[in-house]
PDB file of N, CA and C in Angstrom:
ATOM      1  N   UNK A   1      39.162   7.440 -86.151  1.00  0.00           N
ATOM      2  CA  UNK A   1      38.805   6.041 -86.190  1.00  0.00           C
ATOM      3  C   UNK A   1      37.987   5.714 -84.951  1.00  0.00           C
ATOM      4  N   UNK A   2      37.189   4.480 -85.144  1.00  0.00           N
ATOM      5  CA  UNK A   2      35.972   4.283 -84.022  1.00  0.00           C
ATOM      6  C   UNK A   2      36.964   3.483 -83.511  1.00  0.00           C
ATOM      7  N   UNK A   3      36.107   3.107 -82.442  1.00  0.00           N
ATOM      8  CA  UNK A   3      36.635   1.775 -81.828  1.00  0.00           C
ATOM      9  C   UNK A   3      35.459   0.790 -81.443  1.00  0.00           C
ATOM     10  N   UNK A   4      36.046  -0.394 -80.915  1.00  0.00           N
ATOM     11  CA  UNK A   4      35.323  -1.462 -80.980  1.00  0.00           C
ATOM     12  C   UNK A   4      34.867  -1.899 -79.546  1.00  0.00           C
ATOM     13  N   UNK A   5      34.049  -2.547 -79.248  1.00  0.00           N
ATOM     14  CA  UNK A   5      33.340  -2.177 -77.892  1.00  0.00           C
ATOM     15  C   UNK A   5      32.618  -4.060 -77.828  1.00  0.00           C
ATOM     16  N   UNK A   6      33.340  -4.720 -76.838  1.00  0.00           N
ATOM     17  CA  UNK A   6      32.519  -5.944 -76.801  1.00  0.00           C
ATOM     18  C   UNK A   6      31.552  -5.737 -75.882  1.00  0.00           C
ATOM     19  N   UNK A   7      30.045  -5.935 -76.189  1.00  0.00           N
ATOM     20  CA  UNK A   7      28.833  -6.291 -75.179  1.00  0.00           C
ATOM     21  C   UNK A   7      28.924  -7.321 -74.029  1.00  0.00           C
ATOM     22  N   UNK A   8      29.117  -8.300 -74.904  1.00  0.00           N
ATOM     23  CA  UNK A   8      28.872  -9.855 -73.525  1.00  0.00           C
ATOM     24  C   UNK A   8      30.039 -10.788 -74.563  1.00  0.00           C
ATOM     25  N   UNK A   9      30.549 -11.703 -73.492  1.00  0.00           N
ATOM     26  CA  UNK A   9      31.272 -12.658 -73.494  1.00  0.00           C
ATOM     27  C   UNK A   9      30.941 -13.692 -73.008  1.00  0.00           C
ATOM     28  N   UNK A  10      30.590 -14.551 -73.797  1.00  0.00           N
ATOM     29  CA  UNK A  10      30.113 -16.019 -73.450  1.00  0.00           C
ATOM     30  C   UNK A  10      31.277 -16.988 -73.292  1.00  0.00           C
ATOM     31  N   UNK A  11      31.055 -17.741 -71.860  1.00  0.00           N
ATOM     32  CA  UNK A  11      31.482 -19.030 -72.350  1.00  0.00           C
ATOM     33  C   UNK A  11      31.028 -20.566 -71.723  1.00  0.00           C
ATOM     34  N   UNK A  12      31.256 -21.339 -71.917  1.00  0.00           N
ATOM     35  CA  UNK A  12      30.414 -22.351 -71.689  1.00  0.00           C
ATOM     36  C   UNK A  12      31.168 -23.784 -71.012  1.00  0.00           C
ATOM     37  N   UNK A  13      30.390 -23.928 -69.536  1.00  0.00           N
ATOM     38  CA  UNK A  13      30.741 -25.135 -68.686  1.00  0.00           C
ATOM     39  C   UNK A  13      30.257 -25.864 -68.599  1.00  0.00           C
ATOM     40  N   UNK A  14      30.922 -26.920 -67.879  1.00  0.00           N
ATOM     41  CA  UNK A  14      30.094 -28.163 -67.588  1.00  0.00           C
ATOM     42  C   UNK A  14      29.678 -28.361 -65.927  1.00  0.00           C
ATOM     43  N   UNK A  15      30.079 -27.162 -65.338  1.00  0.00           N
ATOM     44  CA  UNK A  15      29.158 -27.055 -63.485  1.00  0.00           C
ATOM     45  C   UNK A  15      29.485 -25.722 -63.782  1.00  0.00           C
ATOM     46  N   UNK A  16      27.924 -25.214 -63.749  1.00  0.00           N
ATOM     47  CA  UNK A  16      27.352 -23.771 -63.282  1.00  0.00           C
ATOM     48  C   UNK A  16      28.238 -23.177 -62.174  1.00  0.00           C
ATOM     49  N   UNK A  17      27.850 -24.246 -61.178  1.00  0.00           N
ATOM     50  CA  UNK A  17      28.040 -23.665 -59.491  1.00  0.00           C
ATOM     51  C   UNK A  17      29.762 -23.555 -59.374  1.00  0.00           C
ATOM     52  N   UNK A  18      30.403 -24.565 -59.848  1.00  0.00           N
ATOM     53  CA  UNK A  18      31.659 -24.388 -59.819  1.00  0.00           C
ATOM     54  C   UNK A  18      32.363 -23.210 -60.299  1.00  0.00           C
ATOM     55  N   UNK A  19      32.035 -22.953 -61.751  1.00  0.00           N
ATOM     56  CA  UNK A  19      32.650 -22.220 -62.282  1.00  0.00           C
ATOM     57  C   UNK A  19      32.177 -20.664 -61.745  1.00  0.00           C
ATOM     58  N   UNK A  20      31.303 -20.484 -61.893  1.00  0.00           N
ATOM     59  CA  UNK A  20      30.760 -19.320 -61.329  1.00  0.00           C
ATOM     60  C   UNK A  20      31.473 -18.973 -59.837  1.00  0.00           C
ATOM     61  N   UNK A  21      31.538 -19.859 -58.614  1.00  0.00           N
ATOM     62  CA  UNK A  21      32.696 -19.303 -57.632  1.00  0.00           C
ATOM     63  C   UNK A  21      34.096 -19.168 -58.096  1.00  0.00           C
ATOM     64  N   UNK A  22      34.466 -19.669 -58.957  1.00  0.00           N
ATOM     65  CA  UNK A  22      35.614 -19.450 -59.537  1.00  0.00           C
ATOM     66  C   UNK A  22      36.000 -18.092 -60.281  1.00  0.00           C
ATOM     67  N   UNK A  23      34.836 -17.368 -61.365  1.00  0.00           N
ATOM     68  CA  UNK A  23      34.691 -16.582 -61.883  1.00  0.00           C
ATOM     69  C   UNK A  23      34.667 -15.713 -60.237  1.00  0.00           C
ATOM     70  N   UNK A  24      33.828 -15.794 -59.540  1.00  0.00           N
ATOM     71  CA  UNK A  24      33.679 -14.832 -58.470  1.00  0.00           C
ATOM     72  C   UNK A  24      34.608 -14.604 -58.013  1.00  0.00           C
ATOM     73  N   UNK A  25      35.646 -15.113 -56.969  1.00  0.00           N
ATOM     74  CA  UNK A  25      36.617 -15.243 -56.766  1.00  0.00           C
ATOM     75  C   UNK A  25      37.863 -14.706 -56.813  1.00  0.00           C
ATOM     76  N   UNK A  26      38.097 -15.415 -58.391  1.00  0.00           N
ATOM     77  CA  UNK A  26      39.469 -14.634 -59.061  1.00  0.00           C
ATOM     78  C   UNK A  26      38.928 -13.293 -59.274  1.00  0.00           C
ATOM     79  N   UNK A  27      38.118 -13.082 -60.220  1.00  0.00           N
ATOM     80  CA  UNK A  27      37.755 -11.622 -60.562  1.00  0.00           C
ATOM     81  C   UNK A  27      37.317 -10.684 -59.854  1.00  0.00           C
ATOM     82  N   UNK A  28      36.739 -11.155 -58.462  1.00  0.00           N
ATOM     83  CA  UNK A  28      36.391 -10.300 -57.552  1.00  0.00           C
ATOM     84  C   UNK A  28      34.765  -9.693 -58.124  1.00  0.00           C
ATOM     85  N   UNK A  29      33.821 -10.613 -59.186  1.00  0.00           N
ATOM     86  CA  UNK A  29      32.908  -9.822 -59.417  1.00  0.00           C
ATOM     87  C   UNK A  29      31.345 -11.083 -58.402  1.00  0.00           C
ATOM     88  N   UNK A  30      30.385 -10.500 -59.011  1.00  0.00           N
ATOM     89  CA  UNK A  30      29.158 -10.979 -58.188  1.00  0.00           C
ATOM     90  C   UNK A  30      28.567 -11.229 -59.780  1.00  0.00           C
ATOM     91  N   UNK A  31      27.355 -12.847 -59.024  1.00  0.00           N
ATOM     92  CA  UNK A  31      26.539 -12.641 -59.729  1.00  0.00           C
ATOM     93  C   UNK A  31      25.586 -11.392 -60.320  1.00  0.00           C
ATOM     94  N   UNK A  32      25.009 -10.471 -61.188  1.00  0.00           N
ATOM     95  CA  UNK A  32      23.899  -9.426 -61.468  1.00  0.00           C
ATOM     96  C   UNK A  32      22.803 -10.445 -62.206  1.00  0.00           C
ATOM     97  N   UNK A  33      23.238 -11.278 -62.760  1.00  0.00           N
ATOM     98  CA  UNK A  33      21.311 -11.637 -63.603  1.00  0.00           C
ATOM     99  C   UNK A  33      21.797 -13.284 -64.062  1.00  0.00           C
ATOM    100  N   UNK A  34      20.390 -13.548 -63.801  1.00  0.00           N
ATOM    101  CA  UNK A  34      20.557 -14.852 -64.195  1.00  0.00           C
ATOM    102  C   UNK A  34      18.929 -15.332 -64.913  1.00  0.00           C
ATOM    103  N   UNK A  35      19.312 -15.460 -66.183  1.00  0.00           N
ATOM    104  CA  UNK A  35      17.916 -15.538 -67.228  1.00  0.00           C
ATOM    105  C   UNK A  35      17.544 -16.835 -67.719  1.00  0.00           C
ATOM    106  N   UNK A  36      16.329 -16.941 -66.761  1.00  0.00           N
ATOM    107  CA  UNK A  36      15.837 -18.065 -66.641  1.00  0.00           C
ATOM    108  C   UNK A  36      14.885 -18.897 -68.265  1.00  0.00           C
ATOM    109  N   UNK A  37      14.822 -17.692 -69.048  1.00  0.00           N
ATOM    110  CA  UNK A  37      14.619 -18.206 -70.367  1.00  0.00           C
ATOM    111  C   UNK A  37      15.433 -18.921 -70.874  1.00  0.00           C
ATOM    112  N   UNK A  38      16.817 -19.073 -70.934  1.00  0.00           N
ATOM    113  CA  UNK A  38      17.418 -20.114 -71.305  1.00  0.00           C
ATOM    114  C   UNK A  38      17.063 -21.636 -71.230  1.00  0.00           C
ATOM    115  N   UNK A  39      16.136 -21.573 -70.341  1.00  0.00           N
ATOM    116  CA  UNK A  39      16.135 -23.326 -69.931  1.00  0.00           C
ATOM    117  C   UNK A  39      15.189 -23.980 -70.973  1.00  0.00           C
ATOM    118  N   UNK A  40      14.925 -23.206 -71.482  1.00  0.00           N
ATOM    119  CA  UNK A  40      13.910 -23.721 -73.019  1.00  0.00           C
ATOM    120  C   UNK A  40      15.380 -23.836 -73.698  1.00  0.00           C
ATOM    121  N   UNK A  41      16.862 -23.803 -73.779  1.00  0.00           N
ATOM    122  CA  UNK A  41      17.637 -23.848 -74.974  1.00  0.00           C
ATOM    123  C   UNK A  41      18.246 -25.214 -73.653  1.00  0.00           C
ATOM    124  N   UNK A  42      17.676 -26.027 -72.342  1.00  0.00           N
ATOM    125  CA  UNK A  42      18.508 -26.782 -71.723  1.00  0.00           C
ATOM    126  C   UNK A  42      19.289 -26.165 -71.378  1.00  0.00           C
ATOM    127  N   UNK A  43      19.415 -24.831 -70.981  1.00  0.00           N
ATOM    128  CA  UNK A  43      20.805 -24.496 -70.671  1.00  0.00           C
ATOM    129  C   UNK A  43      20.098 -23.415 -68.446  1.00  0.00           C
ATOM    130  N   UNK A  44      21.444 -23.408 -68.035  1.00  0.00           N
ATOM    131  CA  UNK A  44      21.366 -22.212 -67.110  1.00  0.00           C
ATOM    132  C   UNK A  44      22.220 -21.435 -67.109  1.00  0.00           C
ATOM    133  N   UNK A  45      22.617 -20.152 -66.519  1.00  0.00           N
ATOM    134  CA  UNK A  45      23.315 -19.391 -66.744  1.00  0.00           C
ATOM    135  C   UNK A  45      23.774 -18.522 -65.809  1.00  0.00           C
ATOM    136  N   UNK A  46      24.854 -17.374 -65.515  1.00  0.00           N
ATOM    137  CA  UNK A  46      25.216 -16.895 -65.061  1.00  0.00           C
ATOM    138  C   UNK A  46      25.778 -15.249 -65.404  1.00  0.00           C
ATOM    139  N   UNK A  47      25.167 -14.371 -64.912  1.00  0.00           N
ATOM    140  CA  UNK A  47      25.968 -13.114 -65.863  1.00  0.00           C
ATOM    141  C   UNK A  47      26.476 -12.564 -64.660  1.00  0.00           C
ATOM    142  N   UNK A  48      28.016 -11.989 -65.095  1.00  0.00           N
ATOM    143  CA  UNK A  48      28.590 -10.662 -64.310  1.00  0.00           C
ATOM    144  C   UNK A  48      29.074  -9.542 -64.743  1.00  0.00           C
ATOM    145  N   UNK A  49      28.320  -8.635 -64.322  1.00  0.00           N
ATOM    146  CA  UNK A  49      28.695  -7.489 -64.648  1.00  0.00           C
ATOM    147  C   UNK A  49      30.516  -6.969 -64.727  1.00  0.00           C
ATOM    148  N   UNK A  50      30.902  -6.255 -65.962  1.00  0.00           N
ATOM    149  CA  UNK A  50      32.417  -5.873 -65.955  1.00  0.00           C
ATOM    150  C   UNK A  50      32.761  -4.179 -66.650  1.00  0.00           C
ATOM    151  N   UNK A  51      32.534  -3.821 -65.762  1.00  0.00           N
ATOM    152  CA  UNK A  51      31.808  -1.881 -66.293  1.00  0.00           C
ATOM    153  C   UNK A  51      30.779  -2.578 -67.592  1.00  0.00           C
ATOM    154  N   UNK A  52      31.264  -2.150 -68.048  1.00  0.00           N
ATOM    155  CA  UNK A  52      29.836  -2.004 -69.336  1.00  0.00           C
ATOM    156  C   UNK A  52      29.601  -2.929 -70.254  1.00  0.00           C
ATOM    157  N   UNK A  53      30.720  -4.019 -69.906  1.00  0.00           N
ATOM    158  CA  UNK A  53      30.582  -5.641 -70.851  1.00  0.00           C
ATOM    159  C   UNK A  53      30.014  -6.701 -69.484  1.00  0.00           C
ATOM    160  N   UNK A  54      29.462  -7.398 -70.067  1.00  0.00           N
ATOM    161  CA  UNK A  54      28.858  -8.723 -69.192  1.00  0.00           C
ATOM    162  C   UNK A  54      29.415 -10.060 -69.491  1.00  0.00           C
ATOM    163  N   UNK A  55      29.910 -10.547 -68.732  1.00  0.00           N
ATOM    164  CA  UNK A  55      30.515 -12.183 -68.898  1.00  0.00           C
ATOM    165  C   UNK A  55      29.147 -13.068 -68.435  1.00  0.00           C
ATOM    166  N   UNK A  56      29.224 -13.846 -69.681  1.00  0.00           N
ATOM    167  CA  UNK A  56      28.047 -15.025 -69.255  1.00  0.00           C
ATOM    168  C   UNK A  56      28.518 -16.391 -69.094  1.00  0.00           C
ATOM    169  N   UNK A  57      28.714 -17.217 -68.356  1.00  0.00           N
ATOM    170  CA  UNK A  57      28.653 -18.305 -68.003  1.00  0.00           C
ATOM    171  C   UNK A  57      27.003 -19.546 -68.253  1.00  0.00           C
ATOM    172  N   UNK A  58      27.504 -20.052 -69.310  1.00  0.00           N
ATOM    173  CA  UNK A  58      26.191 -21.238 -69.455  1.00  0.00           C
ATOM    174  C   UNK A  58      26.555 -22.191 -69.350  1.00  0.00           C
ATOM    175  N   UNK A  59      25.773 -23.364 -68.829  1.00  0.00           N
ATOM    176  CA  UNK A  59      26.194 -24.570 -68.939  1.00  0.00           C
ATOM    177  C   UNK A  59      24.544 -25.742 -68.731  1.00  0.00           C
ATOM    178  N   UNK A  60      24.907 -26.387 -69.528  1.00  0.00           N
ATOM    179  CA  UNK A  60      23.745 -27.471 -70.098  1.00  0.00           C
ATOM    180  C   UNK A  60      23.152 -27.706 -68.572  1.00  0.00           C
ATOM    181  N   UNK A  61      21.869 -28.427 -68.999  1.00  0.00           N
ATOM    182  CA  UNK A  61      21.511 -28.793 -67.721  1.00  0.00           C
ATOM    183  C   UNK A  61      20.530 -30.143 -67.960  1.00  0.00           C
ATOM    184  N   UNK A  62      20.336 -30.449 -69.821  1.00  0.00           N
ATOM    185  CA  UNK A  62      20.204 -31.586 -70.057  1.00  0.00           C
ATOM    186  C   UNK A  62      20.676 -32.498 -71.330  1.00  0.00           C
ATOM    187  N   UNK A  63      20.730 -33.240 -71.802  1.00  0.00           N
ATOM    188  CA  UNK A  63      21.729 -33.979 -72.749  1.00  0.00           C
ATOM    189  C   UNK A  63      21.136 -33.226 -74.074  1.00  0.00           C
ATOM    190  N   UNK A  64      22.188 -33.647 -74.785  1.00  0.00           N
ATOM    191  CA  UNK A  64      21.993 -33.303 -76.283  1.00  0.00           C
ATOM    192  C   UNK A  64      21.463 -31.727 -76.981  1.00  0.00           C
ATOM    193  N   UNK A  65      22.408 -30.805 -75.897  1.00  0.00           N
ATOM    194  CA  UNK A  65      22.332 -29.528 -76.002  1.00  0.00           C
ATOM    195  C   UNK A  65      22.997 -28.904 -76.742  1.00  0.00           C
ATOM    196  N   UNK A  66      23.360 -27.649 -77.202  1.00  0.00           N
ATOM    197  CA  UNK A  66      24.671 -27.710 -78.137  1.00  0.00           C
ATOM    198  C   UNK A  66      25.664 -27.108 -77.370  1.00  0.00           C
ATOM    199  N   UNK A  67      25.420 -26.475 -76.064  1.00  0.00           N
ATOM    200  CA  UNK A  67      26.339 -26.060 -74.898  1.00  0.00           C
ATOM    201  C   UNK A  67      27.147 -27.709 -74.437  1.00  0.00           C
ATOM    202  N   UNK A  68      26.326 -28.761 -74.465  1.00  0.00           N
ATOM    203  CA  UNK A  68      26.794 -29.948 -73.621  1.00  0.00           C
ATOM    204  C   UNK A  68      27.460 -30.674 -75.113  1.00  0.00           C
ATOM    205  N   UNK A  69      27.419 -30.104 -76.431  1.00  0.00           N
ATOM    206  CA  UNK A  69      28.181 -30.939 -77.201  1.00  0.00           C
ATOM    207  C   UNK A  69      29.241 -30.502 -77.375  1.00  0.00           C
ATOM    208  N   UNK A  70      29.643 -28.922 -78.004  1.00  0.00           N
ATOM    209  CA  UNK A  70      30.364 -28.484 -77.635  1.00  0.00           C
ATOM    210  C   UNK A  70      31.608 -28.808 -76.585  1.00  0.00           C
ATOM    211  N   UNK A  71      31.102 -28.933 -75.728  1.00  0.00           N
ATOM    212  CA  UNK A  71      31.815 -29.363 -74.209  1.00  0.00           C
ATOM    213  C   UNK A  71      32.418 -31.088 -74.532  1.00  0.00           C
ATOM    214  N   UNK A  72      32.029 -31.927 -74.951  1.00  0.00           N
ATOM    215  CA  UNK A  72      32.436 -32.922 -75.180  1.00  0.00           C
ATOM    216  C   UNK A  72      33.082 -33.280 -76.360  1.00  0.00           C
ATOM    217  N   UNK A  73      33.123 -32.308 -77.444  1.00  0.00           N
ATOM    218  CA  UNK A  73      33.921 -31.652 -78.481  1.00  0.00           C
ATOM    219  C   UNK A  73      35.364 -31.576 -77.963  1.00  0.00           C
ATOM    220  N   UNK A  74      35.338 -31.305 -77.206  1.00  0.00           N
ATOM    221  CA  UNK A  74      36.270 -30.419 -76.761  1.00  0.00           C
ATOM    222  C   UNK A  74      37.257 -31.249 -75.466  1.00  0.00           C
ATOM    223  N   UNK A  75      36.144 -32.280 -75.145  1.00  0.00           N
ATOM    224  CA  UNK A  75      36.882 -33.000 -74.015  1.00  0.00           C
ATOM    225  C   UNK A  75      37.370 -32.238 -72.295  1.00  0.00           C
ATOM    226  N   UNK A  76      35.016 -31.639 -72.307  1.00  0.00           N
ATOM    227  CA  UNK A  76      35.310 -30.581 -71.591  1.00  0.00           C
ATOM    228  C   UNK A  76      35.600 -29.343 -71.397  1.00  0.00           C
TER     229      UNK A  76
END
């Protein structure tokens, strides 16, 4: 039997800067890339490397995004 292998893990805030020292922090990892094409979707972002999966951190950066609806979906 194979096994299953996650690439990237998204998830989505409402402060970049916050969450991202937080992610740093606890996990002990560093920013590696931050892809500035997103900002055509309103969004910015954050990736950290985790051996061979990447955690992404996005979060809106102008109204009526689906990262910033989401988020208010949700009550945050």
């Amino acid at each position: 039997m194979g096994y299953f292998r996650l690439r990237q893990i998204a998830m989505v805030a409402s402060d970049l800067a916050t969450t991202g020292r937080q992610i740093a922090d606890v996990l002990g990892l560093e920013i590696c890339y931050r892809d500035t094409g997103v900002a055509k979707y309103g969004l910015h972002n954050a990736l950290f490397a985790m051996g061979g999966t990447f955690l992404e951190i996005v979060a809106p950066t102008q109204p009526n995004t689906a990262a910033g609806r989401y988020i208010e979906r949700r009550k945050g």
